[in-house]
N, C-alpha and C. Protein backbone atom coordinates (compact mmCIF):
# COMPACT_ATOMS: atom_id res chain seq x y z
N UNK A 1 -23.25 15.15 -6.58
CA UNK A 1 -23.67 15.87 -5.39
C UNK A 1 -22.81 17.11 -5.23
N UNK A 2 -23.86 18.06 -4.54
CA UNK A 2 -22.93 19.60 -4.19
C UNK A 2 -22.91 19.78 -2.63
N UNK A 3 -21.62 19.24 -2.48
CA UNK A 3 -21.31 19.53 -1.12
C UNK A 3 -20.44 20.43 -0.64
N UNK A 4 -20.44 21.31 0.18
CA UNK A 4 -19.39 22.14 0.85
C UNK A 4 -18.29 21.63 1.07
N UNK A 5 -16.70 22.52 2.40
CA UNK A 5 -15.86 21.51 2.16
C UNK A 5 -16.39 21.42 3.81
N UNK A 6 -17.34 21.82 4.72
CA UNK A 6 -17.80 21.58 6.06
C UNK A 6 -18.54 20.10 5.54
N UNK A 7 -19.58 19.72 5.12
CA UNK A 7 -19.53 18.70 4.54
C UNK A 7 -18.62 17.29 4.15
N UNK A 8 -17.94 17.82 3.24
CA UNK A 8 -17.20 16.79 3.14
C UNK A 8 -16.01 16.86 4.58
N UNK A 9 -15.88 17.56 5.15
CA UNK A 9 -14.87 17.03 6.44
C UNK A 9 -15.93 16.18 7.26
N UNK A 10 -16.95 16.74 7.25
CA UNK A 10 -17.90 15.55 8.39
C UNK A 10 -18.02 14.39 8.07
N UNK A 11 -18.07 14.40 6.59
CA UNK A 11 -17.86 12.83 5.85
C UNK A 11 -17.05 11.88 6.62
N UNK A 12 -15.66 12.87 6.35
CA UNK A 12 -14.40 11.98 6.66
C UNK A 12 -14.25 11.67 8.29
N UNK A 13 -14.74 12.72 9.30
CA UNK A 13 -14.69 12.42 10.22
C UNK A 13 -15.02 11.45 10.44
N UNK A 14 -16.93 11.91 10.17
CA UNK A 14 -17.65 10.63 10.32
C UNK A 14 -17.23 8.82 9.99
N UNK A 15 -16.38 8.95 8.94
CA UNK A 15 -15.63 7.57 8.15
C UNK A 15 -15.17 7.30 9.13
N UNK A 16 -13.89 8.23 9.77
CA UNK A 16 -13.35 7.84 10.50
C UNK A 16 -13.57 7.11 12.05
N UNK A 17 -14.38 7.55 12.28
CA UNK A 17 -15.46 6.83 13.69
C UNK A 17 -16.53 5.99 13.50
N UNK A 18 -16.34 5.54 11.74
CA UNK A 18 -16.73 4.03 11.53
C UNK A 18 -18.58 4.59 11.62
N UNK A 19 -18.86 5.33 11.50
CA UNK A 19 -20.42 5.59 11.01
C UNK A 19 -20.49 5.48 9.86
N UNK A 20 -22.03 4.50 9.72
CA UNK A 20 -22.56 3.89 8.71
C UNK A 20 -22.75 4.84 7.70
N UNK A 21 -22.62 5.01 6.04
CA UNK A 21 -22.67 5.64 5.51
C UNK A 21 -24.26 6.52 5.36
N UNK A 22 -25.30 5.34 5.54
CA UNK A 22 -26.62 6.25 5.59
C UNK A 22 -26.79 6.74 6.80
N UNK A 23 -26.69 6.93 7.83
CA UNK A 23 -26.40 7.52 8.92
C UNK A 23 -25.48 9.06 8.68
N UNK A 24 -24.45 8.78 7.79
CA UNK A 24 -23.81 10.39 7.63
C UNK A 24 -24.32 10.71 6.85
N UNK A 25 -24.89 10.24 5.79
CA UNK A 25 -25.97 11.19 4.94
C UNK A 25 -26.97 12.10 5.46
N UNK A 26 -27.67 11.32 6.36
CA UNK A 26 -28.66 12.34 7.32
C UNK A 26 -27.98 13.21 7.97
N UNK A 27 -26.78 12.68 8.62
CA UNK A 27 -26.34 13.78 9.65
C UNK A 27 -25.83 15.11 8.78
N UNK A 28 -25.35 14.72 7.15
CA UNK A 28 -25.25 16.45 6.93
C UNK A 28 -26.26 16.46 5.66
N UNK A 29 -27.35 16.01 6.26
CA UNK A 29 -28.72 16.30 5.51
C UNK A 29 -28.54 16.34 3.82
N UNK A 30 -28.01 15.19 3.66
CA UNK A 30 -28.18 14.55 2.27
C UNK A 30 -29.22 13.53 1.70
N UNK A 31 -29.36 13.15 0.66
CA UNK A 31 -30.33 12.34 0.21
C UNK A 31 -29.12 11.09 0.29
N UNK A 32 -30.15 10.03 0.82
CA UNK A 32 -29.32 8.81 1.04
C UNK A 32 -29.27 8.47 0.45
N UNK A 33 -30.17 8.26 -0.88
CA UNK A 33 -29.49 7.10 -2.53
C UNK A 33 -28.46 7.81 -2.86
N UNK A 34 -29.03 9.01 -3.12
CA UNK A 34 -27.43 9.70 -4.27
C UNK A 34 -26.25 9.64 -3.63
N UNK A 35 -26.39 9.86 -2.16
CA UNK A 35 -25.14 9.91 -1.16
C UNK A 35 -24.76 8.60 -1.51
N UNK A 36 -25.13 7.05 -1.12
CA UNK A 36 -24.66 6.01 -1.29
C UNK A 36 -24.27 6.09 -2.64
N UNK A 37 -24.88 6.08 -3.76
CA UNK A 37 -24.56 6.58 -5.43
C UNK A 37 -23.37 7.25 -5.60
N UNK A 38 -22.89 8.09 -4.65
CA UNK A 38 -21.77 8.99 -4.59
C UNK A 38 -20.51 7.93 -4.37
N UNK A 39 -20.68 7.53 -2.58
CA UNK A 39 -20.16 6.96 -2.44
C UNK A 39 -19.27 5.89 -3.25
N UNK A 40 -20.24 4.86 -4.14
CA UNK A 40 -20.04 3.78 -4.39
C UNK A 40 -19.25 4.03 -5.84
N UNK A 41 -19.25 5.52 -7.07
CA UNK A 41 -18.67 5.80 -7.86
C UNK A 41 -17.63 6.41 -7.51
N UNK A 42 -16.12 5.79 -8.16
CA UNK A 42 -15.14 6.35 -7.79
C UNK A 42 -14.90 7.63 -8.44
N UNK A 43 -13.99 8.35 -8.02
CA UNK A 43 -13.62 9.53 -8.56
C UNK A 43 -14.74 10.58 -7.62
N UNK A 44 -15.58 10.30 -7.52
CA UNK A 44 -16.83 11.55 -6.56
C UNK A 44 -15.74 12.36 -5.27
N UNK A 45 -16.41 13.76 -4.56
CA UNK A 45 -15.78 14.02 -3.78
C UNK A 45 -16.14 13.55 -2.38
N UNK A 46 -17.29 12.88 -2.42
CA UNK A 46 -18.22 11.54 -1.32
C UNK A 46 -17.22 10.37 -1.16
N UNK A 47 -16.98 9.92 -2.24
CA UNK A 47 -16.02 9.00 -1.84
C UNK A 47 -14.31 8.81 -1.82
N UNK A 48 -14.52 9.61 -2.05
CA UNK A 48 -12.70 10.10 -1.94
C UNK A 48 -12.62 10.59 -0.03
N UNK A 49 -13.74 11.58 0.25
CA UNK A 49 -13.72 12.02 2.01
C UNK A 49 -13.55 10.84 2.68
N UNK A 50 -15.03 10.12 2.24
CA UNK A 50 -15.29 8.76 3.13
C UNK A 50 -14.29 7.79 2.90
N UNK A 51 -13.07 7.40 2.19
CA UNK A 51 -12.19 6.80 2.33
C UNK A 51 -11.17 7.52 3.02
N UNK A 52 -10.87 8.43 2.67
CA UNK A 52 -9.94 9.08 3.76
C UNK A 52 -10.10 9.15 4.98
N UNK A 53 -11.09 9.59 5.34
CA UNK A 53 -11.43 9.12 7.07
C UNK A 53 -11.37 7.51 7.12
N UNK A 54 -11.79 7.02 6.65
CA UNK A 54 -12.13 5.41 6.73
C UNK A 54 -10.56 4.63 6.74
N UNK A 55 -9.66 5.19 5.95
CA UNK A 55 -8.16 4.58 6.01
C UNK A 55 -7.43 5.03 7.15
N UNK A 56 -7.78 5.96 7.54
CA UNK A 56 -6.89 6.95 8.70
C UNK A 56 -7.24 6.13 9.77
N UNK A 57 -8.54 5.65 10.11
CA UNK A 57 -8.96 4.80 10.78
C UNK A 57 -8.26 3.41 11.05
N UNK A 58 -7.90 2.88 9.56
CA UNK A 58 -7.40 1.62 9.27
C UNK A 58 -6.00 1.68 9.58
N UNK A 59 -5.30 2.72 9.28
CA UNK A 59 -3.81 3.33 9.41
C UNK A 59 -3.80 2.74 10.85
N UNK A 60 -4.27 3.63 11.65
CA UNK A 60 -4.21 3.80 13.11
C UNK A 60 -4.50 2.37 13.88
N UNK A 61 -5.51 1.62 13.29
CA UNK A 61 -5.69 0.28 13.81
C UNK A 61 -4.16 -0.30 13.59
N UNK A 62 -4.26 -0.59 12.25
CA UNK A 62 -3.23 -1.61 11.79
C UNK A 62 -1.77 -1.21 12.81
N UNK A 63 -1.94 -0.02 12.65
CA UNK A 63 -0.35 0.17 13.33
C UNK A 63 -0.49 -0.34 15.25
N UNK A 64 -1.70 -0.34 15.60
CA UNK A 64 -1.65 -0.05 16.66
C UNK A 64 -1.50 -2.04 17.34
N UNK A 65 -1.94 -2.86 15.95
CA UNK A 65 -2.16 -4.17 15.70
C UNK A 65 -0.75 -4.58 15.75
N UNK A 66 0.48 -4.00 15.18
CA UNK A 66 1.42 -4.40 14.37
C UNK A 66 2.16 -4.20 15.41
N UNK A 67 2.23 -3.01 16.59
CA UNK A 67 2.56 -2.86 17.40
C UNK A 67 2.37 -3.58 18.97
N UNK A 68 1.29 -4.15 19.22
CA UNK A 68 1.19 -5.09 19.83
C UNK A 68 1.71 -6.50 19.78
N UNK A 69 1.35 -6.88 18.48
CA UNK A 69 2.05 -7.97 17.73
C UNK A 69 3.43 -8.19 18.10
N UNK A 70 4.57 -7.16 17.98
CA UNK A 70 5.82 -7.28 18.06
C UNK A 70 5.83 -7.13 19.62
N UNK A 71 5.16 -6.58 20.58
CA UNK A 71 5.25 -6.88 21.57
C UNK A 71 5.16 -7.86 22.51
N UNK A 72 4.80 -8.82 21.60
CA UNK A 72 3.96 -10.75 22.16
C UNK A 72 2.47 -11.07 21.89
N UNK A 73 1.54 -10.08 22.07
CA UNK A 73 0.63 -10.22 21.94
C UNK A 73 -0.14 -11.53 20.68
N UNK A 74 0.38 -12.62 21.16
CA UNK A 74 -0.88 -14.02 20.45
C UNK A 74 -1.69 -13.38 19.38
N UNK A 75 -2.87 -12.88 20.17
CA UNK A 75 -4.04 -12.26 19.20
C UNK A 75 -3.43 -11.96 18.06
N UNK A 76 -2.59 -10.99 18.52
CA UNK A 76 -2.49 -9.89 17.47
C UNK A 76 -1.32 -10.24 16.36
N UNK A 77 -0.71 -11.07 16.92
CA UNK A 77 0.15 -12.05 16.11
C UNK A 77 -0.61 -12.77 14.59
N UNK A 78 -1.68 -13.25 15.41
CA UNK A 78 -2.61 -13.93 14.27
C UNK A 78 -3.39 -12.73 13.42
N UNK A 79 -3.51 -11.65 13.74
CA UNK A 79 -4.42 -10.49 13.57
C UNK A 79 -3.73 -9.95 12.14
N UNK A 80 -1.93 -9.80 12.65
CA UNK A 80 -0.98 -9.59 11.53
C UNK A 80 -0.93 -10.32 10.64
N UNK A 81 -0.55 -11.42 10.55
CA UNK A 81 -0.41 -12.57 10.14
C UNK A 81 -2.02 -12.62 9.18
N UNK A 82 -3.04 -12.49 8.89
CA UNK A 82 -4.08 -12.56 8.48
C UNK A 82 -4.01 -11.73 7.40
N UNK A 83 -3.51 -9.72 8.33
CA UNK A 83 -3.41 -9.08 7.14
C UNK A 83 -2.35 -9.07 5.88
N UNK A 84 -0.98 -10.10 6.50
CA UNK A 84 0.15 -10.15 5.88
C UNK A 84 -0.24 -10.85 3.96
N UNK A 85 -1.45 -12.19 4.81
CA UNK A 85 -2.02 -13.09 3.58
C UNK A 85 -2.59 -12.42 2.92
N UNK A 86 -3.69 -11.58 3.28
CA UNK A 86 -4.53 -10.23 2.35
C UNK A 86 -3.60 -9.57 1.48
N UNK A 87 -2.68 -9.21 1.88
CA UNK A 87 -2.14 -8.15 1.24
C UNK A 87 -1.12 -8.90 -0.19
N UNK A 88 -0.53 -10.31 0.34
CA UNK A 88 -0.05 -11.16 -0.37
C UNK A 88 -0.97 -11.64 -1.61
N UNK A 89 -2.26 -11.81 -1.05
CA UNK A 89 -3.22 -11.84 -2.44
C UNK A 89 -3.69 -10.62 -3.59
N UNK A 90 -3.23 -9.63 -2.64
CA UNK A 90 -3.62 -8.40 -3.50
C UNK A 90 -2.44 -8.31 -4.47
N UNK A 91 -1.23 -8.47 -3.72
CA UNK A 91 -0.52 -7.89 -4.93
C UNK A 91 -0.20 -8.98 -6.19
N UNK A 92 -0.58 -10.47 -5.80
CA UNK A 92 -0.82 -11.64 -6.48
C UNK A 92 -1.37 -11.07 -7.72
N UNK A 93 -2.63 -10.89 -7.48
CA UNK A 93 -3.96 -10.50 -8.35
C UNK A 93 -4.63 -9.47 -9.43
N UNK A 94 -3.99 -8.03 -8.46
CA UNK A 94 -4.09 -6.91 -8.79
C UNK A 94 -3.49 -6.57 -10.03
């Protein structure tokens, strides 16, 4: 795909506020297979945006999780604690 870099920032925005990927395809008037096609091959400049917004997102949660957590917060205790096991399997595996 030939996208601008106005384009690809709306990508990432868009990632970032958790809109569905065929949903930002329309919004900067892309074809939705190839866009998802984009997406889903690594190395593209589709999916390199849409993860970057999409982690910045995750950044900001997690910290905001991790930070509650140490404050008492139960939930979020277990919330940590969930991602602590994830991450323990990744580097298991990977």
């Amino acid at each position: 795909m030939n996208l601008n870099a106005e384009q690809l920032k709306c990508i990432e925005d868009f990632a970032y506020r958790l809109i569905p990927p065929g949903l930002i395809a329309i919004n900067i008037e892309a074809d939705e297979i190839d866009f998802i096609e984009a997406l889903r091959t690594p190395g593209t400049e589709v999916r390199t945006a849409f993860y970057k917004g999409y982690m910045n997102q995750m950044i900001e949660t997690r910290e905001a999780i991790i930070k509650t957590a140490q404050n008492g917060s139960n939930p979020a205790q277990t919330e940590l604690l969930k991602f602590m096991r994830e991450m323990n399997n990744h580097i298991l595996y990977e």
